[in-house]
N, C-alpha and C. Protein backbone atom coordinates (compact mmCIF):
# COMPACT_ATOMS: atom_id res chain seq x y z
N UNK A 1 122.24 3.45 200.67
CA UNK A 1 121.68 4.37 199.73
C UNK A 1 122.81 5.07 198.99
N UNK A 2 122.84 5.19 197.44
CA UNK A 2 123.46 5.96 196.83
C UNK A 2 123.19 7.24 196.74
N UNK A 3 124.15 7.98 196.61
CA UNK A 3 124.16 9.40 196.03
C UNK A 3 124.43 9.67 194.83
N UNK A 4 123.99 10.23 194.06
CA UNK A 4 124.79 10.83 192.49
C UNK A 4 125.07 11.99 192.74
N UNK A 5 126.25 12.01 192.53
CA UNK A 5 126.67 13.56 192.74
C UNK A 5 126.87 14.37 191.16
N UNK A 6 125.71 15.34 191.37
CA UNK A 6 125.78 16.01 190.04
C UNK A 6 126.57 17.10 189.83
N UNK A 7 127.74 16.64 189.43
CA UNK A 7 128.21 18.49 189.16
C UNK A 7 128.24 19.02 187.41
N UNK A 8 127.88 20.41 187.54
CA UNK A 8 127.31 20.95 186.21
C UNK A 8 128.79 20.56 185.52
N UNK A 9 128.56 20.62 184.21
CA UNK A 9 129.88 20.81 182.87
C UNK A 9 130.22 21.79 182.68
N UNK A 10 131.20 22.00 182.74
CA UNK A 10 132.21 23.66 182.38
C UNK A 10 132.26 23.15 180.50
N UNK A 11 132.01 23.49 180.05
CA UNK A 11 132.79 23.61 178.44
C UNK A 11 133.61 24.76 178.40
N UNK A 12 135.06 24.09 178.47
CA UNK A 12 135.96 25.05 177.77
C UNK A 12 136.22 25.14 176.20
N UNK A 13 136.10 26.96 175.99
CA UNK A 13 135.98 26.98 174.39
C UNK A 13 137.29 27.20 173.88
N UNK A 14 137.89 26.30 173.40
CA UNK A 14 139.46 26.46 172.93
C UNK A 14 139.28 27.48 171.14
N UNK A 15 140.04 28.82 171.37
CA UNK A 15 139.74 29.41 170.71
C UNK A 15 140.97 28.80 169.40
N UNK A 16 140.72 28.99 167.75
CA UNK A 16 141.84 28.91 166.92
C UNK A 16 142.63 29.89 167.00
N UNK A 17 144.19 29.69 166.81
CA UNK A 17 144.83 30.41 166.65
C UNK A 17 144.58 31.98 165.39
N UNK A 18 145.21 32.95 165.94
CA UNK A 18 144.70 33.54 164.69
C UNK A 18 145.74 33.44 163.47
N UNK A 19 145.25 33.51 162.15
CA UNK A 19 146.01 33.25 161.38
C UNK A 19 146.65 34.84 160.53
N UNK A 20 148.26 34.49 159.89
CA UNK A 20 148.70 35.92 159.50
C UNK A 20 149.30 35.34 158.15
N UNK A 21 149.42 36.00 157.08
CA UNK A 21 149.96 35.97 156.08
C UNK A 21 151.36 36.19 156.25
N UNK A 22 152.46 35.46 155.33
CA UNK A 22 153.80 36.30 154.77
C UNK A 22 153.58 36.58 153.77
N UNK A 23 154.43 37.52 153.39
CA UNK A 23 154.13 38.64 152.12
C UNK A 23 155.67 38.34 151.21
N UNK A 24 155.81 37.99 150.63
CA UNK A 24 157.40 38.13 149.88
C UNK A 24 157.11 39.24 149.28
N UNK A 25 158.09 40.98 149.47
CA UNK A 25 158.03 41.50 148.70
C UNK A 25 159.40 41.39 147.65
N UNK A 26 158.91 42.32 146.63
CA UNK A 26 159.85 42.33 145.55
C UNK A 26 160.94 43.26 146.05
N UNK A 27 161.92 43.13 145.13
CA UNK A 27 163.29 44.09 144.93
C UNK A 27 164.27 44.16 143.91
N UNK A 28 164.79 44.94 143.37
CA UNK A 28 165.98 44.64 141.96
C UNK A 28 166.96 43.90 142.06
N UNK A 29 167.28 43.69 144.01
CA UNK A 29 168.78 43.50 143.93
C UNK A 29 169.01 41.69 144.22
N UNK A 30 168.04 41.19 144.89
CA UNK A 30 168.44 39.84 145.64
C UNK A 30 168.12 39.10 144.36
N UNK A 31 168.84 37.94 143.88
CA UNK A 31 169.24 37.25 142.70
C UNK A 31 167.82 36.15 142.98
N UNK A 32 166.59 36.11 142.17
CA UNK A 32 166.26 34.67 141.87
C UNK A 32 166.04 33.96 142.18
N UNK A 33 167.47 33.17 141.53
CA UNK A 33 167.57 31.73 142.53
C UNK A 33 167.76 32.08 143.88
N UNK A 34 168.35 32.50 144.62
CA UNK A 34 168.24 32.54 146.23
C UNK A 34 166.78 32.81 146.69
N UNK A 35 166.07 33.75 146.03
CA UNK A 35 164.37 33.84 146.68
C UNK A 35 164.19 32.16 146.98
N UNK A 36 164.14 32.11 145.59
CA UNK A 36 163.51 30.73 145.05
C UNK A 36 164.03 29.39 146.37
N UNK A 37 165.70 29.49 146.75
CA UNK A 37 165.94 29.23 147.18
C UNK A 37 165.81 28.89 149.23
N UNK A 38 165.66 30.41 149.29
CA UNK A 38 164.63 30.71 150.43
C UNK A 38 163.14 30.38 150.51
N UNK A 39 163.01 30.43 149.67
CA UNK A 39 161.47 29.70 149.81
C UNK A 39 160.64 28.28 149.98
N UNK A 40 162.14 27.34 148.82
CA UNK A 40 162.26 25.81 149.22
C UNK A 40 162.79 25.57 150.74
N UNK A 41 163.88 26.12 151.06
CA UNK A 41 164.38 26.18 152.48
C UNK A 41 163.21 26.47 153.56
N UNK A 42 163.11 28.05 153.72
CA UNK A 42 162.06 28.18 154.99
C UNK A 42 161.00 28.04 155.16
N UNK A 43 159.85 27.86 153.67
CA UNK A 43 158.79 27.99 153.60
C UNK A 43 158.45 26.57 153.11
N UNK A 44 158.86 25.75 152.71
CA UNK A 44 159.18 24.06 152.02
C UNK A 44 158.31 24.13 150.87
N UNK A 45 158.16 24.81 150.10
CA UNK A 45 157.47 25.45 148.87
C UNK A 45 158.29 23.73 148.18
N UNK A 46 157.49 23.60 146.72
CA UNK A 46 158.48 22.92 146.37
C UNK A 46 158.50 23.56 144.98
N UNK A 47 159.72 23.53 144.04
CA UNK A 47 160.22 24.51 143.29
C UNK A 47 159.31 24.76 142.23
N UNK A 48 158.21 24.66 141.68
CA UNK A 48 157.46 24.89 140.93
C UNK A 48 156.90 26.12 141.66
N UNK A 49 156.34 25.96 143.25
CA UNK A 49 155.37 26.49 143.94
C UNK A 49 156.38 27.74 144.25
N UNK A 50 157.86 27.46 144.46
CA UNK A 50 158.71 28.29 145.15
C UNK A 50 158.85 29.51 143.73
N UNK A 51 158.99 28.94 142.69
CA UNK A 51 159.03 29.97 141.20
C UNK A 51 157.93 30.46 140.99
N UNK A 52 156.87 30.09 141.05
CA UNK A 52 155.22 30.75 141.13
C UNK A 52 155.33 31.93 142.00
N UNK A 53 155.69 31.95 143.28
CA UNK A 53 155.80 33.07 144.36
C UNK A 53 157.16 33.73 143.98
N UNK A 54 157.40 33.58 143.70
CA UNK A 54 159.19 34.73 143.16
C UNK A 54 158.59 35.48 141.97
N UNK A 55 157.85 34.70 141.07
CA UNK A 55 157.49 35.72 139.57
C UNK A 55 156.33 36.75 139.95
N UNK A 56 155.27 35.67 140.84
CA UNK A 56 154.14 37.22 141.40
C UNK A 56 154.88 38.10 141.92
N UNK A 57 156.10 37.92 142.93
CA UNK A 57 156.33 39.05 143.60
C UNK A 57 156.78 39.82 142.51
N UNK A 58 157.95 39.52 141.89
CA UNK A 58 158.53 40.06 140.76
C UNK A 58 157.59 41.09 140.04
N UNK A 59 156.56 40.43 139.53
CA UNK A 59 155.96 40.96 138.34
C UNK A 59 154.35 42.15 139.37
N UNK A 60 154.09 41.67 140.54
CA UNK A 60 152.86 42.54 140.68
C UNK A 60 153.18 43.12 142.42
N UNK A 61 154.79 42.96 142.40
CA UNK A 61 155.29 43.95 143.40
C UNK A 61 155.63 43.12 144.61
N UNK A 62 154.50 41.90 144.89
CA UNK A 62 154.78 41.67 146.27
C UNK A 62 153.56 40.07 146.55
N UNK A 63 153.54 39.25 146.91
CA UNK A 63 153.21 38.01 147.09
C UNK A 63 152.95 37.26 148.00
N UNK A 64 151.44 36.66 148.80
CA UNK A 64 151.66 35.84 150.03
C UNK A 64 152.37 34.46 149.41
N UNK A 65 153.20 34.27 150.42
CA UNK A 65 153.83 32.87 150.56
C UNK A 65 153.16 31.70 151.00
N UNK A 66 152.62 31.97 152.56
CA UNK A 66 151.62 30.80 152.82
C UNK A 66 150.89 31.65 154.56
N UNK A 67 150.43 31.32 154.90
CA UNK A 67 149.49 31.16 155.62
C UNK A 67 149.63 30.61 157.32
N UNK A 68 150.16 31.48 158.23
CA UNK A 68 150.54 30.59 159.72
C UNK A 68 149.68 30.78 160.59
N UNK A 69 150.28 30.18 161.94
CA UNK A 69 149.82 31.03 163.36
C UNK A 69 150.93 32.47 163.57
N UNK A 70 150.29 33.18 164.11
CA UNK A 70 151.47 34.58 163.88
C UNK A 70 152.66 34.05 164.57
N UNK A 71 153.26 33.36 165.85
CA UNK A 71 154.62 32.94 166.18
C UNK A 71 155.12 32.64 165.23
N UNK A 72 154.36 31.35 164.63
CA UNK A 72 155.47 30.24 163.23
C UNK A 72 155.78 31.94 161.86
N UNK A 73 154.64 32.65 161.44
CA UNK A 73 154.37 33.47 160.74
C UNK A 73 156.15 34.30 160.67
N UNK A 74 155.74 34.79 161.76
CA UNK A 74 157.19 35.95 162.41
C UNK A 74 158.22 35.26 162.68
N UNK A 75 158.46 33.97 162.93
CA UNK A 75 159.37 33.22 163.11
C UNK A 75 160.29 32.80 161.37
N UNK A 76 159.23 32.22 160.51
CA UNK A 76 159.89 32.24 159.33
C UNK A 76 160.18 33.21 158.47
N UNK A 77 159.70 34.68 158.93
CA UNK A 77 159.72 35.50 158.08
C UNK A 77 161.14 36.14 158.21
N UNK A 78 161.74 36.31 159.84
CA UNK A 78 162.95 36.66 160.45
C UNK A 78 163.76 35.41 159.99
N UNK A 79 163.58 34.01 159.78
CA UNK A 79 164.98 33.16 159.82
C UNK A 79 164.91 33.93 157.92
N UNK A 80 163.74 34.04 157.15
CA UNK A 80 164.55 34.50 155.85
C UNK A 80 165.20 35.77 155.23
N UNK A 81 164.74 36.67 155.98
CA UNK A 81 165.41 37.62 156.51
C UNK A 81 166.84 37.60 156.32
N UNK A 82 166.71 37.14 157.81
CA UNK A 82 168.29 36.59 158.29
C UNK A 82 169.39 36.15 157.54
N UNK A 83 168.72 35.39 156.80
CA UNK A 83 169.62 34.70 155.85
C UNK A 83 170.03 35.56 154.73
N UNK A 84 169.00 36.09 154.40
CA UNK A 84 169.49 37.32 153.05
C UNK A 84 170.53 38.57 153.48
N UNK A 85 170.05 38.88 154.53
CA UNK A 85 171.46 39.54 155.05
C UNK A 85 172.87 39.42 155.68
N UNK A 86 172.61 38.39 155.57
CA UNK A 86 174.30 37.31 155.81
C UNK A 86 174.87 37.85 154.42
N UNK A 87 174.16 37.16 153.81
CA UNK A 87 174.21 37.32 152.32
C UNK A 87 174.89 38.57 151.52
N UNK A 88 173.95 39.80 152.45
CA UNK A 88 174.29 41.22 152.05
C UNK A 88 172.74 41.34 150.60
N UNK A 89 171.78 40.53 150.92
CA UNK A 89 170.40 41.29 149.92
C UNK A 89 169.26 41.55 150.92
N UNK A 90 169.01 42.88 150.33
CA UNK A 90 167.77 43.30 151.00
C UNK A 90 166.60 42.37 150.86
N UNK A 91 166.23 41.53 150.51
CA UNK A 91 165.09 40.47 150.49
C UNK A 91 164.21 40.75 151.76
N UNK A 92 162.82 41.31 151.54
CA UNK A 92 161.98 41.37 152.98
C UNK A 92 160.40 40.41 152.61
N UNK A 93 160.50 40.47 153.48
CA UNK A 93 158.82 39.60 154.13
C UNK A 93 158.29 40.49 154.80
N UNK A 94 157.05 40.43 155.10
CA UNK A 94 155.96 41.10 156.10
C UNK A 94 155.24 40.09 156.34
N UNK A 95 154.72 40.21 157.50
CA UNK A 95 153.87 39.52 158.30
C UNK A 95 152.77 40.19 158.33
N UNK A 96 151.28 39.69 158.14
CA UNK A 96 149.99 40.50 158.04
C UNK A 96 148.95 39.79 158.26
N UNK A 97 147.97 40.41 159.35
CA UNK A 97 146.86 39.15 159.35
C UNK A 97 145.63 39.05 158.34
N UNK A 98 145.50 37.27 158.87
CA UNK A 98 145.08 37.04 157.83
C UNK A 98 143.43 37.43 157.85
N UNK A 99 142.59 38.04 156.98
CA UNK A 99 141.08 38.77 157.27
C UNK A 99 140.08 37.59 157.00
């Protein structure tokens, strides 16, 4: 004689990550081409997309870049950072979630 052994199903609910914006804000001092440049680099914008996000910030103060999980989010926002102050330009990002 067989048995079936019934055991109930667990469904595990794998939740999405939550998602956060970067913000490129503006400033007088960091040159342009380096935004522009930072943006092909950390964000892989490609230079049409990378000059689109340098002129919003420019012109209406401040600009999302793109769209992460908050690690990758805070992760690219500090390597561009980083880089602008090697540099010696205040260039900032914010990280913000996304609603």
């Amino acid at each position: 004689m067989s048995q079936t052994d019934l055991k109930p199903r667990l469904r595990t609910r794998v939740e999405k990550p939550k998602l956060y914006r970067v913000i490129l804000l503006n400033d007088d001092f960091t040159p342009r081409d380096f935004v522009v440049m930072v943006l092909k680099g950390e964000f892989r914008l490609d230079n049409a997309g990378a000059e689109k996000v340098m002129m919003t910030a420019h012109q209406k103060g401040a600009c999302v870049v793109s769209i992460y999980p908050r690690d990758t989010a805070e992760t690219k926002a500090t390597r561009a950072i980083d880089a602008a102050q090697r540099l010696g330009y205040p260039l900032q990002f914010t990280v913000e979630p996304e609603e």
